[in-house]
C-alpha atoms as a PDB file:
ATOM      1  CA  UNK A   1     116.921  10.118 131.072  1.00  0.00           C
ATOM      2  CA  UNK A   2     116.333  10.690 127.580  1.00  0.00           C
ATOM      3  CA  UNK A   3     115.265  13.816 125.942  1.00  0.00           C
ATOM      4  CA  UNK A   4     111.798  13.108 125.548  1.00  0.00           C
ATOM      5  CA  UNK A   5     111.458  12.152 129.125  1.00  0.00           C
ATOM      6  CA  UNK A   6     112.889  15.472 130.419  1.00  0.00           C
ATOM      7  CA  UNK A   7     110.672  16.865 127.927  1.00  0.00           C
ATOM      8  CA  UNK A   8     107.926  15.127 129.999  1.00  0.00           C
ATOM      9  CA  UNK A   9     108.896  16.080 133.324  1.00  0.00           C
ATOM     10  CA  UNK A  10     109.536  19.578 132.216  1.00  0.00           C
ATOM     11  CA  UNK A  11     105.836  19.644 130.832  1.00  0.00           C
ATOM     12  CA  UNK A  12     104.783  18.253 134.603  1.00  0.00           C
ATOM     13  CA  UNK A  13     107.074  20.972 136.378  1.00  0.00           C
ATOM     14  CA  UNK A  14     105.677  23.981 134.218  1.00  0.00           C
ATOM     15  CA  UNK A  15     102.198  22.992 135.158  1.00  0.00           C
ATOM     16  CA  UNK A  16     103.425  22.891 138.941  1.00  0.00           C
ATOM     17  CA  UNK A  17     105.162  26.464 138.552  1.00  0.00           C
ATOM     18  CA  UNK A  18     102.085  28.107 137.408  1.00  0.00           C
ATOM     19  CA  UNK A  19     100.561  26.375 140.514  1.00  0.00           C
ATOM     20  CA  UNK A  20     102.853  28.103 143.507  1.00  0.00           C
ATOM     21  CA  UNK A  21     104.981  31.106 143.157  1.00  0.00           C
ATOM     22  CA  UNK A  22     108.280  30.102 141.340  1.00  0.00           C
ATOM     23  CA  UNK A  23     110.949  31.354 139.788  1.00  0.00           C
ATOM     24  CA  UNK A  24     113.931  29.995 137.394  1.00  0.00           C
ATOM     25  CA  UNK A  25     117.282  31.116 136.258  1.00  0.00           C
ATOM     26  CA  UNK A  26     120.630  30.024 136.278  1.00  0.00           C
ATOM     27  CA  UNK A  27     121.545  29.466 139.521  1.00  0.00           C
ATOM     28  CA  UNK A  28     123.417  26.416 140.715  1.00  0.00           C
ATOM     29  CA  UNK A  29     126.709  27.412 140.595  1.00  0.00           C
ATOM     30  CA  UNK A  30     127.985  23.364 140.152  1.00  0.00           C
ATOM     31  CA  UNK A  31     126.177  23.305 136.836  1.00  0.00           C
ATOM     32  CA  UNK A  32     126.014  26.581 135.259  1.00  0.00           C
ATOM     33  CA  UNK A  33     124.694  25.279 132.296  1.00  0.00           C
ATOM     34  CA  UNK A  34     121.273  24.340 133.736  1.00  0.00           C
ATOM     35  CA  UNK A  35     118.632  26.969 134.492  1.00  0.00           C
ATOM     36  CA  UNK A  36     116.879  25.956 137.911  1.00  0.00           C
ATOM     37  CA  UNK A  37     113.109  26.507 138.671  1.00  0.00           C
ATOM     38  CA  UNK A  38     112.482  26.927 142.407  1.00  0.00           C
ATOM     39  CA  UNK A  39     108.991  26.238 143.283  1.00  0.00           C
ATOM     40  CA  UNK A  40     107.590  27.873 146.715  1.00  0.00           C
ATOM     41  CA  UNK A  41     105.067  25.202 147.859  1.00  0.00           C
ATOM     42  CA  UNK A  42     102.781  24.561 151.220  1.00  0.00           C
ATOM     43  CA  UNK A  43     104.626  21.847 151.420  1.00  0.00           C
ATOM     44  CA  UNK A  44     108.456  23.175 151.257  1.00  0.00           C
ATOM     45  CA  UNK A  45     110.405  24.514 148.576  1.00  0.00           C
ATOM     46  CA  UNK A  46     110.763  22.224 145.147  1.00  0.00           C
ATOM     47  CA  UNK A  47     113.743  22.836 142.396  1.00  0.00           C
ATOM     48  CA  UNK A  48     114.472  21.177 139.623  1.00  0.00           C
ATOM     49  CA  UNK A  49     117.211  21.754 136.876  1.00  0.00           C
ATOM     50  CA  UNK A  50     115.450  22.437 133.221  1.00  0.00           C
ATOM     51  CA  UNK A  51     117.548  21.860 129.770  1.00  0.00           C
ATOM     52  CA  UNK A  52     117.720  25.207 127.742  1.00  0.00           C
ATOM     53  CA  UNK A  53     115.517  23.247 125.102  1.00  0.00           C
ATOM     54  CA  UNK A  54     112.765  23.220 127.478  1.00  0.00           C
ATOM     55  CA  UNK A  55     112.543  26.681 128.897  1.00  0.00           C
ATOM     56  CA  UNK A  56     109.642  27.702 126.059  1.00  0.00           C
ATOM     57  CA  UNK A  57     107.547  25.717 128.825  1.00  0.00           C
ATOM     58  CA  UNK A  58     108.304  28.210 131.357  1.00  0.00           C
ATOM     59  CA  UNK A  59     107.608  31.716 130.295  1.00  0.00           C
ATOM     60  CA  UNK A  60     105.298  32.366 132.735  1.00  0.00           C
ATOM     61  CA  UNK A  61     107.766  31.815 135.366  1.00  0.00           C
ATOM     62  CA  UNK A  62     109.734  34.545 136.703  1.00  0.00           C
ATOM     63  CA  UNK A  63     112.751  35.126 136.789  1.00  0.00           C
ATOM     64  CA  UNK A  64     115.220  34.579 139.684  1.00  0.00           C
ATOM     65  CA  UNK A  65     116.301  38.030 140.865  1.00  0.00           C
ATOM     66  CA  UNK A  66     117.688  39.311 144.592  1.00  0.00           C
ATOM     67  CA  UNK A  67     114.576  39.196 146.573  1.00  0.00           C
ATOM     68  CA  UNK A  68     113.637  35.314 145.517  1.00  0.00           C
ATOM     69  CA  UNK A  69     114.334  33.039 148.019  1.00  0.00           C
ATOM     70  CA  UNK A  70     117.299  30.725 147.656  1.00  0.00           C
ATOM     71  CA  UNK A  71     117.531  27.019 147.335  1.00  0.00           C
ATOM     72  CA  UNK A  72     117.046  25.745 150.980  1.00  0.00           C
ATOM     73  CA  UNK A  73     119.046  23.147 151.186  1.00  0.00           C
ATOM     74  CA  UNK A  74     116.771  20.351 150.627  1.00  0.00           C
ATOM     75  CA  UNK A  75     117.743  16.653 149.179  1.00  0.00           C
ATOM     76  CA  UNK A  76     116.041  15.036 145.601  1.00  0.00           C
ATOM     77  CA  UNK A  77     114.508  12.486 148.340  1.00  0.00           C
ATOM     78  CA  UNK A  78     113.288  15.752 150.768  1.00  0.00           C
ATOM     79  CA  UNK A  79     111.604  17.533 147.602  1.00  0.00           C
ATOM     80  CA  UNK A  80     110.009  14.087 146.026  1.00  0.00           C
ATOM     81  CA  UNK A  81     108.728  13.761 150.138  1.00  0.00           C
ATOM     82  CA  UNK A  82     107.161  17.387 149.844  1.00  0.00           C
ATOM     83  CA  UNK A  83     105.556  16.526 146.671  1.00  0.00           C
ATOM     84  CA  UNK A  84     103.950  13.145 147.786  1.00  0.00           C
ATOM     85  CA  UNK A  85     102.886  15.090 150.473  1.00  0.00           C
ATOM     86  CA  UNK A  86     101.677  17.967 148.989  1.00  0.00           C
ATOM     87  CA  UNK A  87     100.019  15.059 146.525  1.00  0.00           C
ATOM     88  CA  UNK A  88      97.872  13.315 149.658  1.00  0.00           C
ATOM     89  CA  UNK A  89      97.035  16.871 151.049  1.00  0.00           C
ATOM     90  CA  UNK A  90      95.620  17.770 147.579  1.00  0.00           C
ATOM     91  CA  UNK A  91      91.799  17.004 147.264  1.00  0.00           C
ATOM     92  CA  UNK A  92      91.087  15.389 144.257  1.00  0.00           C
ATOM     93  CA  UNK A  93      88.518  16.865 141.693  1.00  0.00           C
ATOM     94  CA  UNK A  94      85.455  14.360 141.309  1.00  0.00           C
ATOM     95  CA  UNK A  95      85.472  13.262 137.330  1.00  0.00           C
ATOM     96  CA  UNK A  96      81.739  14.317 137.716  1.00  0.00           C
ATOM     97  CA  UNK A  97      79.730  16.100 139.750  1.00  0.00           C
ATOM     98  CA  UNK A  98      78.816  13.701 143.107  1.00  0.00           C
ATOM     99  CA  UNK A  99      74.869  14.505 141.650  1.00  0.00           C
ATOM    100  CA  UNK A 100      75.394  13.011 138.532  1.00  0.00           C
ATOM    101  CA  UNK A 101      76.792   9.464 139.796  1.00  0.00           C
ATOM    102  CA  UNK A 102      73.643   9.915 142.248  1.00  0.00           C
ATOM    103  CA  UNK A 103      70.951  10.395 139.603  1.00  0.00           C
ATOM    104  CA  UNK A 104      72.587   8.113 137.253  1.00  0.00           C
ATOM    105  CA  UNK A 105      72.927   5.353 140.113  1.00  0.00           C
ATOM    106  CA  UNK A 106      68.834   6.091 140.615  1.00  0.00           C
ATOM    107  CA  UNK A 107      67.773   5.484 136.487  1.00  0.00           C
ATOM    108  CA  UNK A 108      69.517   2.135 136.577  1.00  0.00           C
ATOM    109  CA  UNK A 109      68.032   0.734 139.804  1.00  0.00           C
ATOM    110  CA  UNK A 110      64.276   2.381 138.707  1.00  0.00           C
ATOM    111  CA  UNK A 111      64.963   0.209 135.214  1.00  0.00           C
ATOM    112  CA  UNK A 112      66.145  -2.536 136.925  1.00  0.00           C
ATOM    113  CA  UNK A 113      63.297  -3.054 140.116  1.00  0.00           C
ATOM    114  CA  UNK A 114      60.417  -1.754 137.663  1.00  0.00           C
ATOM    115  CA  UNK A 115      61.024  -3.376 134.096  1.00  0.00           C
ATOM    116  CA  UNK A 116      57.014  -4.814 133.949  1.00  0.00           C
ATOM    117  CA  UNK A 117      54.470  -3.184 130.766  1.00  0.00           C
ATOM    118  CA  UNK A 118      52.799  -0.802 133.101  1.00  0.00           C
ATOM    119  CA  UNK A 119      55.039   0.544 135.869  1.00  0.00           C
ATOM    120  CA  UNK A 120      57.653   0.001 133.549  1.00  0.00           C
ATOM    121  CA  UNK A 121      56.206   2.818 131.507  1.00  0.00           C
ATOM    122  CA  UNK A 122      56.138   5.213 133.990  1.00  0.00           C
ATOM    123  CA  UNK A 123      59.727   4.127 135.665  1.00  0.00           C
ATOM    124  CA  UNK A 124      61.070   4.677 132.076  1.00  0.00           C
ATOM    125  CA  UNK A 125      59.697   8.275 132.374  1.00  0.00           C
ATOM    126  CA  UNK A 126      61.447   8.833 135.610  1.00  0.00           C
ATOM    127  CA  UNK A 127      64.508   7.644 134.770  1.00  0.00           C
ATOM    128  CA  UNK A 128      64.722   9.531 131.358  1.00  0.00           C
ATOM    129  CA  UNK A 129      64.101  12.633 133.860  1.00  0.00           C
ATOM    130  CA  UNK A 130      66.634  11.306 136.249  1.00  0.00           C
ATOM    131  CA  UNK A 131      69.352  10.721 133.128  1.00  0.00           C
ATOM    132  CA  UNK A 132      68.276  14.437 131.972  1.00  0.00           C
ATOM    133  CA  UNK A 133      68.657  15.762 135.057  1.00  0.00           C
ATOM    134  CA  UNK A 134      72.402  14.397 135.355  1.00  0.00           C
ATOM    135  CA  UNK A 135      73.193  15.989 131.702  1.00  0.00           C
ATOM    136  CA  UNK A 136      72.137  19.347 133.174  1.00  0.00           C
ATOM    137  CA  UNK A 137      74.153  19.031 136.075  1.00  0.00           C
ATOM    138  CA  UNK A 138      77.357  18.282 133.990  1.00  0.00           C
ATOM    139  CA  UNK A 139      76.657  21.060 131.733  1.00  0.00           C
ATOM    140  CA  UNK A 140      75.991  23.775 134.737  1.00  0.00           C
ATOM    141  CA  UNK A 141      72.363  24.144 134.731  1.00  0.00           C
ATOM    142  CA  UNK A 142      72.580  23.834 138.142  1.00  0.00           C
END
């Protein structure tokens, strides 16, 4: 991998150490020169090694000491299986609020089934209100 790719990852790793409990020091024996971060998860224990130019990213990770819990053991295909895992059990965050697709969704088909001079006046009303009513939502005027 190139620099800027570990850069990457290391960027994606910090975010997942601030996450789960973690720690990170230097402490694969085989390659002294790395610091590891070791990332307690629900899913099983992650580590991954991190260059020296990318521990700025992970200051607010401690550091390994006697009580943190050593490497278990596990494979680079066992830890990318925890974190697909751990990826599927995570629920994802709606973009927007379910509400807002709902109220939105309810302005277009009012414009749509009511476009005539007269009721279209009125169904323009309500779905201004509707489309208002969204914006509030998003903005936590709940």
């Amino acid at each position: 991998m190139t620099d800027t790719v570990y850069r990457e990852r290391a960027h994606l790793v910090a975010h997942l150490a601030a996450l789960y409990p973690s720690h990170i020091g230097r402490t694969d024996t085989d390659e002294p020169e790395w610091s590891v971060v070791t990332i307690e998860t629900p899913t099983g224990q992650m580590c991954w090694h991190i260059s020296d130019d990318d521990l700025d990213l992970f200051t607010h990770v401690q550091p390994t000491n006697r009580i943190c819990r050593a490497w278990d053991g596990h494979t680079t295909d066992e830890k990318y299986g925890r974190l697909r895992t751990l990826t599927v059990q995570t629920k994802p965050v709606p973009l927007i609020d379910p509400r807002t697709s709902a109220y939105l969704q309810a302005a277009e088909d009012v414009d749509r089934e009511y476009p005539g001079p007269i009721l279209g006046f009125v169904a323009r009303g309500v779905a201004q209100f509707l489309r208002r009513r969204a914006i509030e939502i998003e903005q936590g005027n709940r």
